[in-house]
N, C-alpha and C. Protein backbone atom coordinates (compact mmCIF):
# COMPACT_ATOMS: atom_id res chain seq x y z
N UNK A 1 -8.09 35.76 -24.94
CA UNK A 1 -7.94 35.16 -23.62
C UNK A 1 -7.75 36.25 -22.59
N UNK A 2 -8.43 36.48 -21.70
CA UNK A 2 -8.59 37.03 -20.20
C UNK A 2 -7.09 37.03 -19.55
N UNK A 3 -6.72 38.46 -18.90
CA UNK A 3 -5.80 38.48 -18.43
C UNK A 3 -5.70 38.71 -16.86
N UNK A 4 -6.88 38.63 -16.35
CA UNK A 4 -7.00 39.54 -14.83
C UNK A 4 -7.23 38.76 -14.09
N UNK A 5 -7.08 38.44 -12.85
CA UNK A 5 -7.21 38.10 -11.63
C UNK A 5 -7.96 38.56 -10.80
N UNK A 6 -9.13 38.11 -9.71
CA UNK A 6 -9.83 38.82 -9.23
C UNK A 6 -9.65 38.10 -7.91
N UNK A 7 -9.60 39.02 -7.01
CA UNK A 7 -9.25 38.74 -5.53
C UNK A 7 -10.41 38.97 -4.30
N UNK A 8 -11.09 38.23 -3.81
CA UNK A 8 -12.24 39.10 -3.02
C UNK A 8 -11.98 38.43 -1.54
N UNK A 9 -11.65 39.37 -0.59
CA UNK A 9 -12.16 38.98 0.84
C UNK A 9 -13.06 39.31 1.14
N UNK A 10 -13.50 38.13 2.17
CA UNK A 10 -14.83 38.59 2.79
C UNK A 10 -14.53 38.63 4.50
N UNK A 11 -14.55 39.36 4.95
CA UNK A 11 -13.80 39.58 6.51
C UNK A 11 -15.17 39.92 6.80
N UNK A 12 -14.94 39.78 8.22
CA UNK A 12 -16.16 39.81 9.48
C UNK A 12 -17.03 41.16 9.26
N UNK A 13 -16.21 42.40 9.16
CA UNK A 13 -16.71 43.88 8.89
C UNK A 13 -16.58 44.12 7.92
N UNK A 14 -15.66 43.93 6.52
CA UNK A 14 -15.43 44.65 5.60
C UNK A 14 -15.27 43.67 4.67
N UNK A 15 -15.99 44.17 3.31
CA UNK A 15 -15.84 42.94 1.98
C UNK A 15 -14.67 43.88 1.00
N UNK A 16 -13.94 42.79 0.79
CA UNK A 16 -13.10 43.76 -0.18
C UNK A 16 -12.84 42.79 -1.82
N UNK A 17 -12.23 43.44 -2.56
CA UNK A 17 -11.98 42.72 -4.10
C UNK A 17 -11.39 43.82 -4.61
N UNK A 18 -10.27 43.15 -5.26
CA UNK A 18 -9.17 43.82 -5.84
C UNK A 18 -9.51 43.18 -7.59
N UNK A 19 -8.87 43.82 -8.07
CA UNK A 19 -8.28 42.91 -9.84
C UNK A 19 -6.93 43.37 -10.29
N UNK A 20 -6.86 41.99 -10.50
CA UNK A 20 -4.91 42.39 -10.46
C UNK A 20 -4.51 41.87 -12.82
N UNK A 21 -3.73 42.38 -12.35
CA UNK A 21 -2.86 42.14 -14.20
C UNK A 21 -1.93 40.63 -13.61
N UNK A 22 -1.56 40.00 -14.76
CA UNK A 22 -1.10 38.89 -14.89
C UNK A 22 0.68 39.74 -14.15
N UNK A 23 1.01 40.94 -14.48
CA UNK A 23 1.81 41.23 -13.88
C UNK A 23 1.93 41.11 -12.07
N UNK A 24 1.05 41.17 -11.67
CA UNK A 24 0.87 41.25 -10.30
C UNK A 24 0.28 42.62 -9.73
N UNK A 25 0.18 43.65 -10.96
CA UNK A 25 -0.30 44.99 -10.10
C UNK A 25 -1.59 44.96 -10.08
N UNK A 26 -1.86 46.08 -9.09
CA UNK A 26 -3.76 45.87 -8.57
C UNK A 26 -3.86 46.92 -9.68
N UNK A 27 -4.88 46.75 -10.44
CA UNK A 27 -5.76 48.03 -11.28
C UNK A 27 -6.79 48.48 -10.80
N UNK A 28 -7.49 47.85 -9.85
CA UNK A 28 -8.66 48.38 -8.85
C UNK A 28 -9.41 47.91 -7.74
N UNK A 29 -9.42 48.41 -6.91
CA UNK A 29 -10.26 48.18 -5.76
C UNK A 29 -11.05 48.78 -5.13
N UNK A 30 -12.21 47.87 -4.26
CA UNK A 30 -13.15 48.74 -4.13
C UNK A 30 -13.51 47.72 -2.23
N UNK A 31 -14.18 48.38 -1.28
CA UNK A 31 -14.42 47.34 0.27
C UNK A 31 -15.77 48.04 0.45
N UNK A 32 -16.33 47.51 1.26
CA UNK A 32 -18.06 47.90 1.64
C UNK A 32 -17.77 47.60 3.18
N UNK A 33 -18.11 48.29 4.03
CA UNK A 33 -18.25 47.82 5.26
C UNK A 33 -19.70 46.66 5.25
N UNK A 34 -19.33 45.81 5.99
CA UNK A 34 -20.15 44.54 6.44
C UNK A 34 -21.50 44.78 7.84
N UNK A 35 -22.39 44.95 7.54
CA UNK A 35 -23.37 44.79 9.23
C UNK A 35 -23.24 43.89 10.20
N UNK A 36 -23.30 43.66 11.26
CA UNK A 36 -23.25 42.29 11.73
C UNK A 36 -24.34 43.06 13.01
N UNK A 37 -25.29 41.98 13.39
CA UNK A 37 -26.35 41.71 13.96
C UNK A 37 -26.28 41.13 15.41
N UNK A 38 -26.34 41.78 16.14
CA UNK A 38 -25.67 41.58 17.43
C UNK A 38 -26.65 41.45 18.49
N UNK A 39 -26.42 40.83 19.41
CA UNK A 39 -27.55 40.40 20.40
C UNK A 39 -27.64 39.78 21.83
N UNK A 40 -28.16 39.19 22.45
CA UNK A 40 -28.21 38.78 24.12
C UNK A 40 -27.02 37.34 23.91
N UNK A 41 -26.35 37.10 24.96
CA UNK A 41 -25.71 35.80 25.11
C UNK A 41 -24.18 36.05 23.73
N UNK A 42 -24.09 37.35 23.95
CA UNK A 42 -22.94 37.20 22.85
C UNK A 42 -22.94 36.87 20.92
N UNK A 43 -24.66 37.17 20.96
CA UNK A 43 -25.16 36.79 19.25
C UNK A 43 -24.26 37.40 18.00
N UNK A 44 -23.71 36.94 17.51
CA UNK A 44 -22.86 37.89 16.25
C UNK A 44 -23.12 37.21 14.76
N UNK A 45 -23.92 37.89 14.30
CA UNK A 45 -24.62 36.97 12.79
C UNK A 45 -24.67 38.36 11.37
N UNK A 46 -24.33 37.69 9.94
CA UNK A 46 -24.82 38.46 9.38
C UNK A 46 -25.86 37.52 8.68
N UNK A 47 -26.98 38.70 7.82
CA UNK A 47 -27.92 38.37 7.28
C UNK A 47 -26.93 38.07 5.68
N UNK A 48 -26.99 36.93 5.14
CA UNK A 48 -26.87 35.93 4.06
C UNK A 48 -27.24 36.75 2.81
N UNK A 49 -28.59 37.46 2.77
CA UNK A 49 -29.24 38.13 0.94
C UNK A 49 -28.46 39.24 1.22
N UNK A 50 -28.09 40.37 2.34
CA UNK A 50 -27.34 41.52 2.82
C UNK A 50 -26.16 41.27 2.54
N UNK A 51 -25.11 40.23 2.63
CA UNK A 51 -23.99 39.94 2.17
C UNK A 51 -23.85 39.86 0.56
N UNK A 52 -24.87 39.35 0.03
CA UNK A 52 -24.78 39.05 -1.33
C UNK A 52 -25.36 40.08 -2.19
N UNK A 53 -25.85 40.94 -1.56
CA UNK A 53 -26.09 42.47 -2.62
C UNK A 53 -24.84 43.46 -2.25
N UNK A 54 -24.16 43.31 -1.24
CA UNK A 54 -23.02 44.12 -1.10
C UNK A 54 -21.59 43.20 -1.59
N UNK A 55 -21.64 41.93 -1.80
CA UNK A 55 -20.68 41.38 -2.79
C UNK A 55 -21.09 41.27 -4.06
N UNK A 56 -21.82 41.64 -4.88
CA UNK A 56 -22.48 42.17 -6.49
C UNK A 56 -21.50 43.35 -6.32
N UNK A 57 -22.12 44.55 -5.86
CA UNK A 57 -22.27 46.07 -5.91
C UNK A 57 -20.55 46.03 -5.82
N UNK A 58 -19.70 45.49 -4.73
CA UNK A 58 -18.13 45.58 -5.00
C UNK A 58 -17.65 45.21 -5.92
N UNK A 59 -18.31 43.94 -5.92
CA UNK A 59 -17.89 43.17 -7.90
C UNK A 59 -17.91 44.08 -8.86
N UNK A 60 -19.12 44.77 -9.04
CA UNK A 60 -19.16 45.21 -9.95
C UNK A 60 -18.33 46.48 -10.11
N UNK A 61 -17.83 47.37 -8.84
CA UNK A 61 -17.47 48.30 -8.98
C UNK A 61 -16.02 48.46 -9.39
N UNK A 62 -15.65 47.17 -8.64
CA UNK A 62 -14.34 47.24 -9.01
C UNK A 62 -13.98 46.49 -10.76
N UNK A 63 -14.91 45.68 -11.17
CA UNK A 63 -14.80 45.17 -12.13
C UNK A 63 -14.60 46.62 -13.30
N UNK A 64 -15.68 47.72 -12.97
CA UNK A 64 -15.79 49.25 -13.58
C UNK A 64 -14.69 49.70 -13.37
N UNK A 65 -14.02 49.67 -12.23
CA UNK A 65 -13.00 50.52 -12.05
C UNK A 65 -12.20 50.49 -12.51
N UNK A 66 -11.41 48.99 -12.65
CA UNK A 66 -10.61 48.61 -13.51
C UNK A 66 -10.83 48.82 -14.80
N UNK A 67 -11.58 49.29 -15.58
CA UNK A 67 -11.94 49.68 -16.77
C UNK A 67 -11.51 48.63 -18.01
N UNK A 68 -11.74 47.23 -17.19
CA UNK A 68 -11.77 45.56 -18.08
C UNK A 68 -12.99 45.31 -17.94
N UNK A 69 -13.74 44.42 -18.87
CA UNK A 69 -14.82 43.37 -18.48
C UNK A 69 -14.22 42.14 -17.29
N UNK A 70 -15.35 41.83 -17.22
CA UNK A 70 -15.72 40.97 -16.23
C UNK A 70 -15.03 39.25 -17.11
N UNK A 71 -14.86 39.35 -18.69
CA UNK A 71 -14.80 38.32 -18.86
C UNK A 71 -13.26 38.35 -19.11
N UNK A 72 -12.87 39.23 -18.58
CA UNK A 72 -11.00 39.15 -18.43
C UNK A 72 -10.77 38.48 -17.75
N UNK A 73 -11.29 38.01 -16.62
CA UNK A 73 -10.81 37.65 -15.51
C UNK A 73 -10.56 36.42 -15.73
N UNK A 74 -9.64 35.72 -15.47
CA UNK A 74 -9.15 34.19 -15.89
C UNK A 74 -9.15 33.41 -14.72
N UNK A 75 -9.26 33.97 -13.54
CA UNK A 75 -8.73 33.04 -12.08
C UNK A 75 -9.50 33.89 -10.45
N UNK A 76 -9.87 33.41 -10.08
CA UNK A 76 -10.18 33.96 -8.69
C UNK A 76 -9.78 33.56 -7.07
N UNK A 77 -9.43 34.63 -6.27
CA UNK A 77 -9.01 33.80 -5.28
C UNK A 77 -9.47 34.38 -4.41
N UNK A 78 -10.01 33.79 -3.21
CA UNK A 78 -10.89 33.98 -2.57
C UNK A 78 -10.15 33.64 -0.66
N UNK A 79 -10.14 34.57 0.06
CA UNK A 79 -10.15 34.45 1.65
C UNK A 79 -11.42 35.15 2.18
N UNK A 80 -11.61 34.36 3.14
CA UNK A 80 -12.83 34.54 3.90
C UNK A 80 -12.63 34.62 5.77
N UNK A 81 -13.15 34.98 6.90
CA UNK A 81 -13.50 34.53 7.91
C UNK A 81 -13.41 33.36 8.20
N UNK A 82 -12.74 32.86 9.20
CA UNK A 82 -12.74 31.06 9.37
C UNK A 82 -13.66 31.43 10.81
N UNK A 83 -14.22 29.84 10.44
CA UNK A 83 -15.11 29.72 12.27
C UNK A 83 -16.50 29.88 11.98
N UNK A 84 -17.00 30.81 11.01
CA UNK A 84 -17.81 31.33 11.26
C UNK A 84 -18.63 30.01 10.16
N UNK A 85 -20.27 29.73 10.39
CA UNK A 85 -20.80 29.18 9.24
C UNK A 85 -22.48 29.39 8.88
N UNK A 86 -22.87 29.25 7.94
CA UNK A 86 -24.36 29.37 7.54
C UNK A 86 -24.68 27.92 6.66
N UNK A 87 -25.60 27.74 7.32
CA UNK A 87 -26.56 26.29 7.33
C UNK A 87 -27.36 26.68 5.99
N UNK A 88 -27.03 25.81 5.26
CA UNK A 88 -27.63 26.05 3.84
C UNK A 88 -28.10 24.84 3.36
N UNK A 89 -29.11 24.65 2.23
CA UNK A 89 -29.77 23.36 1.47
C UNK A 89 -28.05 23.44 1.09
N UNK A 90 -27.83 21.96 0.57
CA UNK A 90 -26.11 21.14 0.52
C UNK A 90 -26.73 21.15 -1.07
N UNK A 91 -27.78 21.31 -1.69
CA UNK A 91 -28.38 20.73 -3.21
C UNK A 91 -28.17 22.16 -4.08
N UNK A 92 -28.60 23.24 -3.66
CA UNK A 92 -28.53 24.66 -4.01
C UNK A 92 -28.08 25.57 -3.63
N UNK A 93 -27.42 25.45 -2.29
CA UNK A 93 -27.10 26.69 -1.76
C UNK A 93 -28.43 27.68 -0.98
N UNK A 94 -29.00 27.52 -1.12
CA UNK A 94 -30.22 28.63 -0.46
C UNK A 94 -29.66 28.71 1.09
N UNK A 95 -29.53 29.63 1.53
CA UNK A 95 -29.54 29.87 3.29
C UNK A 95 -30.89 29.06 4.00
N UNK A 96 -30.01 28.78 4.79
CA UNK A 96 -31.52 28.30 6.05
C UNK A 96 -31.93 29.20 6.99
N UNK A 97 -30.50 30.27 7.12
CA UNK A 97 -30.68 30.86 8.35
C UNK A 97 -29.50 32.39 8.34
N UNK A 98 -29.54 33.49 8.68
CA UNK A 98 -27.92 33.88 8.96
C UNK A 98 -26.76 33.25 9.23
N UNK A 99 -25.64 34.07 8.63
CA UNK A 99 -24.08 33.64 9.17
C UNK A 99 -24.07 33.71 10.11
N UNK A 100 -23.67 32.45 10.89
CA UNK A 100 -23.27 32.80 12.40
C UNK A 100 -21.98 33.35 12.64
N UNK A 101 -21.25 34.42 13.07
CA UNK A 101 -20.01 34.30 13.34
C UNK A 101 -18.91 33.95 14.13
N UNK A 102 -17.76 33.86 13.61
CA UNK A 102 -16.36 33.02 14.45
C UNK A 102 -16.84 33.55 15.87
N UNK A 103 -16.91 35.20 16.00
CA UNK A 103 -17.12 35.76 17.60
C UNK A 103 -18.37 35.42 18.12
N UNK A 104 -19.45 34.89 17.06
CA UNK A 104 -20.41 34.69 18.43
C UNK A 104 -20.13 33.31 19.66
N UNK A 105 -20.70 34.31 20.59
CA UNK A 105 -20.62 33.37 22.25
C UNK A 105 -21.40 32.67 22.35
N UNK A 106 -22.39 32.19 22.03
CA UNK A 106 -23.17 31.14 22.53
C UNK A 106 -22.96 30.12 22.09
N UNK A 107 -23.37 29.27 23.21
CA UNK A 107 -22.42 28.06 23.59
C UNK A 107 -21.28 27.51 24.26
N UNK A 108 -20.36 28.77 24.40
CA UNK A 108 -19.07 28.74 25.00
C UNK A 108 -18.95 28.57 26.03
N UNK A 109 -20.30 28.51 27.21
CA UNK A 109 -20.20 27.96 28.19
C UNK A 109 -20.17 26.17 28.31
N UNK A 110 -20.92 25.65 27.16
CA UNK A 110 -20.62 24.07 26.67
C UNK A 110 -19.54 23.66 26.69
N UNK A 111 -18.60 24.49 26.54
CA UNK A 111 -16.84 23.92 25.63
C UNK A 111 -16.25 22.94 26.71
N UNK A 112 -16.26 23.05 28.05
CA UNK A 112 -16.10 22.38 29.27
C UNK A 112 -16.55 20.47 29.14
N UNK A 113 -18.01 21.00 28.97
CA UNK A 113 -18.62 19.57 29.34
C UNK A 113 -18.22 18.79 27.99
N UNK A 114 -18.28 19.67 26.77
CA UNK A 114 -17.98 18.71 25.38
C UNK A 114 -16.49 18.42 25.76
N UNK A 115 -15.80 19.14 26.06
CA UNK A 115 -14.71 18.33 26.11
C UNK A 115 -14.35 17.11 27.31
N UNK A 116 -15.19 17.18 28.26
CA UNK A 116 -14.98 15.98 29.18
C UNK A 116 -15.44 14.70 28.45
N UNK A 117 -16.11 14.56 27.29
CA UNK A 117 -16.67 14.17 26.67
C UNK A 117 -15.65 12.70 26.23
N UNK A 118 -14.71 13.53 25.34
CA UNK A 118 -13.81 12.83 24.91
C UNK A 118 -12.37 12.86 25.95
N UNK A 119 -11.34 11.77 25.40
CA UNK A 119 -10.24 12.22 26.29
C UNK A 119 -8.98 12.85 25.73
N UNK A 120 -8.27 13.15 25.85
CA UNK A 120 -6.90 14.36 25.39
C UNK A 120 -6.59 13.95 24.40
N UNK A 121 -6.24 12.60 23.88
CA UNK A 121 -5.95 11.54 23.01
C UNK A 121 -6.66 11.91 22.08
N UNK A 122 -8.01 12.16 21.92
CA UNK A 122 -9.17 12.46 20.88
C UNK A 122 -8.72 13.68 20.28
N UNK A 123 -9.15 15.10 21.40
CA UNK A 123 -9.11 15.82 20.96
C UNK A 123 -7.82 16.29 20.49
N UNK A 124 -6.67 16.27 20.73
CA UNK A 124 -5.14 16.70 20.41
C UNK A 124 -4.80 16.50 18.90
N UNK A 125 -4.96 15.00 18.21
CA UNK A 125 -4.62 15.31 16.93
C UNK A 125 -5.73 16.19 16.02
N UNK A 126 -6.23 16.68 15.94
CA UNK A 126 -7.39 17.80 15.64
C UNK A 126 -6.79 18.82 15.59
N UNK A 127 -6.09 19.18 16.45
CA UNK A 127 -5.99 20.86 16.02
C UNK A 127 -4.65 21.26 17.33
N UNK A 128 -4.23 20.23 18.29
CA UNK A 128 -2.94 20.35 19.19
C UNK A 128 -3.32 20.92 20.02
N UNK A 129 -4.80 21.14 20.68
CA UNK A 129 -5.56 21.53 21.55
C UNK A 129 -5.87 20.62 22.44
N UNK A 130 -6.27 20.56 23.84
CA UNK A 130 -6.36 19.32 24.29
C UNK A 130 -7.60 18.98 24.76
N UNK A 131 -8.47 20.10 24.04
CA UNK A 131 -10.04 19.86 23.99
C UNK A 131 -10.80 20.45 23.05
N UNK A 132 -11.96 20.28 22.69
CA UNK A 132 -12.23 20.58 21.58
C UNK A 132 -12.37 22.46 21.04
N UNK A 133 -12.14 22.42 20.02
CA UNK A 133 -12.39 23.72 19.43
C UNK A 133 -13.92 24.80 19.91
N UNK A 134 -13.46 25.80 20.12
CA UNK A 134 -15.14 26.80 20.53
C UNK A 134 -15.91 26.31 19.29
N UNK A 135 -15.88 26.07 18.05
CA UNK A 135 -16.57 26.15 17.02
C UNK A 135 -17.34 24.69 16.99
N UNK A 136 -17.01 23.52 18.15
CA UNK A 136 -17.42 22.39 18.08
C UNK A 136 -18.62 22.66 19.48
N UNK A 137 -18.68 23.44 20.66
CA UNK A 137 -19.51 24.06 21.14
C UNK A 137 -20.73 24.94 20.44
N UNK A 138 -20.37 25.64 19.63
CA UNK A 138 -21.09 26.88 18.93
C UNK A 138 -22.00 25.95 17.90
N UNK A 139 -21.31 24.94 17.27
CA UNK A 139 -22.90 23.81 16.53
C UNK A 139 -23.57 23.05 17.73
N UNK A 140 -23.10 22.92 18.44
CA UNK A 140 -24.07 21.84 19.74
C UNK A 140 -24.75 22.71 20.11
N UNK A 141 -24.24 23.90 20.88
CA UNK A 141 -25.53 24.99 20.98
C UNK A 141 -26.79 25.20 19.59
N UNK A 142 -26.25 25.50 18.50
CA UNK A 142 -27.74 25.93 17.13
C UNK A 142 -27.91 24.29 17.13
N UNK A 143 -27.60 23.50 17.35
CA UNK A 143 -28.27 21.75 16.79
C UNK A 143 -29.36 21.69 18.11
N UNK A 144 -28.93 22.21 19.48
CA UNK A 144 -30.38 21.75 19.94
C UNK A 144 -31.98 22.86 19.74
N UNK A 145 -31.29 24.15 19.77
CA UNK A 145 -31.99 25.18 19.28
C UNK A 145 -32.95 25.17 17.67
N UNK A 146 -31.84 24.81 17.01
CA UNK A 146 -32.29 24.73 15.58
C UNK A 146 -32.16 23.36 14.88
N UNK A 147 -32.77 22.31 15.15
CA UNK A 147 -31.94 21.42 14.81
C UNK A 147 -32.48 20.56 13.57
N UNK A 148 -33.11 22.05 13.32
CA UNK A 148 -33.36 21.61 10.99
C UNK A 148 -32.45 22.04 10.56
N UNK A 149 -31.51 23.15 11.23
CA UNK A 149 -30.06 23.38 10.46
C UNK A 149 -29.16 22.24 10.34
N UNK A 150 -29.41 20.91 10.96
CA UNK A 150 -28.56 19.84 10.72
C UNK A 150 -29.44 18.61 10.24
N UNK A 151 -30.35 18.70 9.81
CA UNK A 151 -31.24 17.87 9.38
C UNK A 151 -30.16 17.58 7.56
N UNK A 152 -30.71 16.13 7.37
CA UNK A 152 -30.31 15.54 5.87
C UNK A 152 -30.09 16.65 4.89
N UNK A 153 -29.66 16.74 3.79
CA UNK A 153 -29.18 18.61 3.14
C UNK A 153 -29.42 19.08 3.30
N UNK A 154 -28.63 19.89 4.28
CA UNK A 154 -28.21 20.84 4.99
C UNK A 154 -26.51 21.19 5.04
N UNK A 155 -26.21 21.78 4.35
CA UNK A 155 -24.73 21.86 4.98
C UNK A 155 -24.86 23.59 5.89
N UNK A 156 -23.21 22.96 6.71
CA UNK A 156 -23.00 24.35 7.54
C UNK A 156 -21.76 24.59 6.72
N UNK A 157 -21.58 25.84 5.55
CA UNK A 157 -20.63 26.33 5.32
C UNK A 157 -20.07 26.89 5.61
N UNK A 158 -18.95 26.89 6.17
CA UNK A 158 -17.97 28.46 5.80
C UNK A 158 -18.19 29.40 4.93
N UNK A 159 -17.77 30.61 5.33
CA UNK A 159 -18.15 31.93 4.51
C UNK A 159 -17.14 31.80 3.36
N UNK A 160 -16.33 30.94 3.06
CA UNK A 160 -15.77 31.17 1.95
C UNK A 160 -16.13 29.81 0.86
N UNK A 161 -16.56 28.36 1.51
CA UNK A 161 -17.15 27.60 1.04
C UNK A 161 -18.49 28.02 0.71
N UNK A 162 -18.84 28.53 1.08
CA UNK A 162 -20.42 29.41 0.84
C UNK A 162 -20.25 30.35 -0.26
N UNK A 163 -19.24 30.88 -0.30
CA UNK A 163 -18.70 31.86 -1.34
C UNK A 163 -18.59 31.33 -2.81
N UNK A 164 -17.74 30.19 -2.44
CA UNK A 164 -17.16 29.86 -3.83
C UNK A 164 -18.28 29.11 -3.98
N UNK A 165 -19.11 28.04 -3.16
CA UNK A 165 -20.47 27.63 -4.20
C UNK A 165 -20.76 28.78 -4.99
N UNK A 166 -21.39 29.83 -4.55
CA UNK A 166 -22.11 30.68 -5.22
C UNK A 166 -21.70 31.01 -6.24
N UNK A 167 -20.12 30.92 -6.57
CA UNK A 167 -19.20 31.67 -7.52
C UNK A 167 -19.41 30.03 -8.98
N UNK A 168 -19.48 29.10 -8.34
CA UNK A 168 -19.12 27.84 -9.51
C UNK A 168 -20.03 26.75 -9.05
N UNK A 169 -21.01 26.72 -8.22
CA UNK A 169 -21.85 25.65 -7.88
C UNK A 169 -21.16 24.43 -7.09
N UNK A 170 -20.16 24.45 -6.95
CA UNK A 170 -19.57 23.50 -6.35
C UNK A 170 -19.10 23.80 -4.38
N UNK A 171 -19.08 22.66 -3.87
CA UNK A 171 -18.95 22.70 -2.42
C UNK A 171 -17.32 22.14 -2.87
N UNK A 172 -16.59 23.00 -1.53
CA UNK A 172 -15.27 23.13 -1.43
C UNK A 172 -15.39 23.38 0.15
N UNK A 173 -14.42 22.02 1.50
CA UNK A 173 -14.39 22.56 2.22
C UNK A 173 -12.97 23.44 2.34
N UNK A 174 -13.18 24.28 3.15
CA UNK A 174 -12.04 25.33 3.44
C UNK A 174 -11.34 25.03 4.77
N UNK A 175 -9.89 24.16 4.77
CA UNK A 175 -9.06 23.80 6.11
C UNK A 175 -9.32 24.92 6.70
N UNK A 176 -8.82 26.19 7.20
CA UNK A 176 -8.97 26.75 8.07
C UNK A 176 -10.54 27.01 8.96
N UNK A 177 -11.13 26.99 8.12
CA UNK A 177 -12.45 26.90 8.41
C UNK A 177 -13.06 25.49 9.27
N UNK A 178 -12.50 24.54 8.74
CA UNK A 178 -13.12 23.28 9.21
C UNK A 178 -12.35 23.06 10.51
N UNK A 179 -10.99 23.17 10.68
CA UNK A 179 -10.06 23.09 11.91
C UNK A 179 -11.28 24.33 13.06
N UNK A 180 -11.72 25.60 13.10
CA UNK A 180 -11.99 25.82 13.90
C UNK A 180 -13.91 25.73 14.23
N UNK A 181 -14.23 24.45 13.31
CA UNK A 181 -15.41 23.82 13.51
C UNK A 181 -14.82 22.51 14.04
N UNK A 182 -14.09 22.16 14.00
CA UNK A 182 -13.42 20.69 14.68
C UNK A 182 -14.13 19.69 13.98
N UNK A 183 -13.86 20.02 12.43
CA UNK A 183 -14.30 18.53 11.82
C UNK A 183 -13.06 18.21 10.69
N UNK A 184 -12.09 18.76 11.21
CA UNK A 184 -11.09 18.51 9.81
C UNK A 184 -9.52 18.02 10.74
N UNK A 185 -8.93 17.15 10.54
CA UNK A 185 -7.32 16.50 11.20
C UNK A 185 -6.18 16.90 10.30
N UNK A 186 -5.78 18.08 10.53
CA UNK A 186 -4.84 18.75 9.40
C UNK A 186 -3.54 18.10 9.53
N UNK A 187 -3.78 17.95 10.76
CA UNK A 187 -2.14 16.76 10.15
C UNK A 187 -2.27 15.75 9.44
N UNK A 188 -3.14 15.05 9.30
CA UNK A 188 -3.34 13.87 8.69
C UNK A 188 -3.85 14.22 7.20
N UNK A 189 -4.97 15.61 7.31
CA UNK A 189 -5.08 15.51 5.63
C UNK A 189 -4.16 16.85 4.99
N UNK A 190 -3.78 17.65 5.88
CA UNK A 190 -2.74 18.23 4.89
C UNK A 190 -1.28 17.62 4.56
């Protein structure tokens, strides 16, 4: 039976993964700086196959480093970027498109009119804001632009729901993530 723990963030600039002993100490780590793709109107995206050859190459290094197999590992835990999401088939996972990220601006001139939209009452139990979240602007902007990214399977994941599909095939949404897409009432479901 597997004794190790494997820990991986995936942050905006930098991917990191640790492996820890059932004691709690780290035996190795290894981070990759992240690209992000930058552009007119505030664009901040990474490319999706670019993320996933530089989360292998850390995996693996640190998996080496630690000088365990890979099939030690008994448990994984995973933090990611909240806000940010990539529009993927909901059936396989395949990308539709780049990560958009938490910092990109477009749209943020919307946040105004979406929130006149609804009234204080609406938006407040959501997130204790008294209008909606930037991240509920930032899909209204790519839905009229792109709006096969919201077509029937399709999901918009989070970078860490996006993650852990990849890791076990399964969709997991991630509260922090969904609170600053404004589709999740954490008072009510946490």
């Amino acid at each position: 039976m597997g004794s190790l723990y494997l820990g991986i963030d995936l942050g905006t600039t930098v991917l990191k993964a640790a492996v820890f002993g059932k004691d709690g100490n780290c035996h190795a780590e290894t981070s990759a700086r992240l690209p992000i793709i930058t552009g007119r109107g505030g664009q901040r995206e990474q490319n999706v196959a670019a993320l996933g050859t530089i989360l292998l190459k850390v995996l693996r290094e640190t998996i080496r480093k630690s000088g365990q197999s890979a099939d030690e590992i008994v448990g994984i835990g995973i933090a990611a970027q909240g806000g940010s999401f990539i529009p993927a088939d909901a059936a396989t996972g395949t990308p539709r498109a780049p990560m958009v990220l938490w910092n990109d601006m477009r749209g943020a001139d919307q946040l105004t009119a979406i929130g006149k939209k609804k009234p204080r009452a609406f938006w407040h139990p959501l997130s204790y804001l008294d209008g909606p979240v930037t991240g509920v602007a930032k899909l209204a902007y790519h839905a009229t632009l792109h709006p096969k990214w919201f077509a029937r399977g399709t999901i918009c994941a989070g970078a860490g729901a996006f993650l852990f599909h990849h890791l076990t095939g399964i969709w997991r949404q991630e509260a922090g993530h969904a609170i600053q897409l404004g589709c999740y009432n954490w008072k009510r479901d946490c």
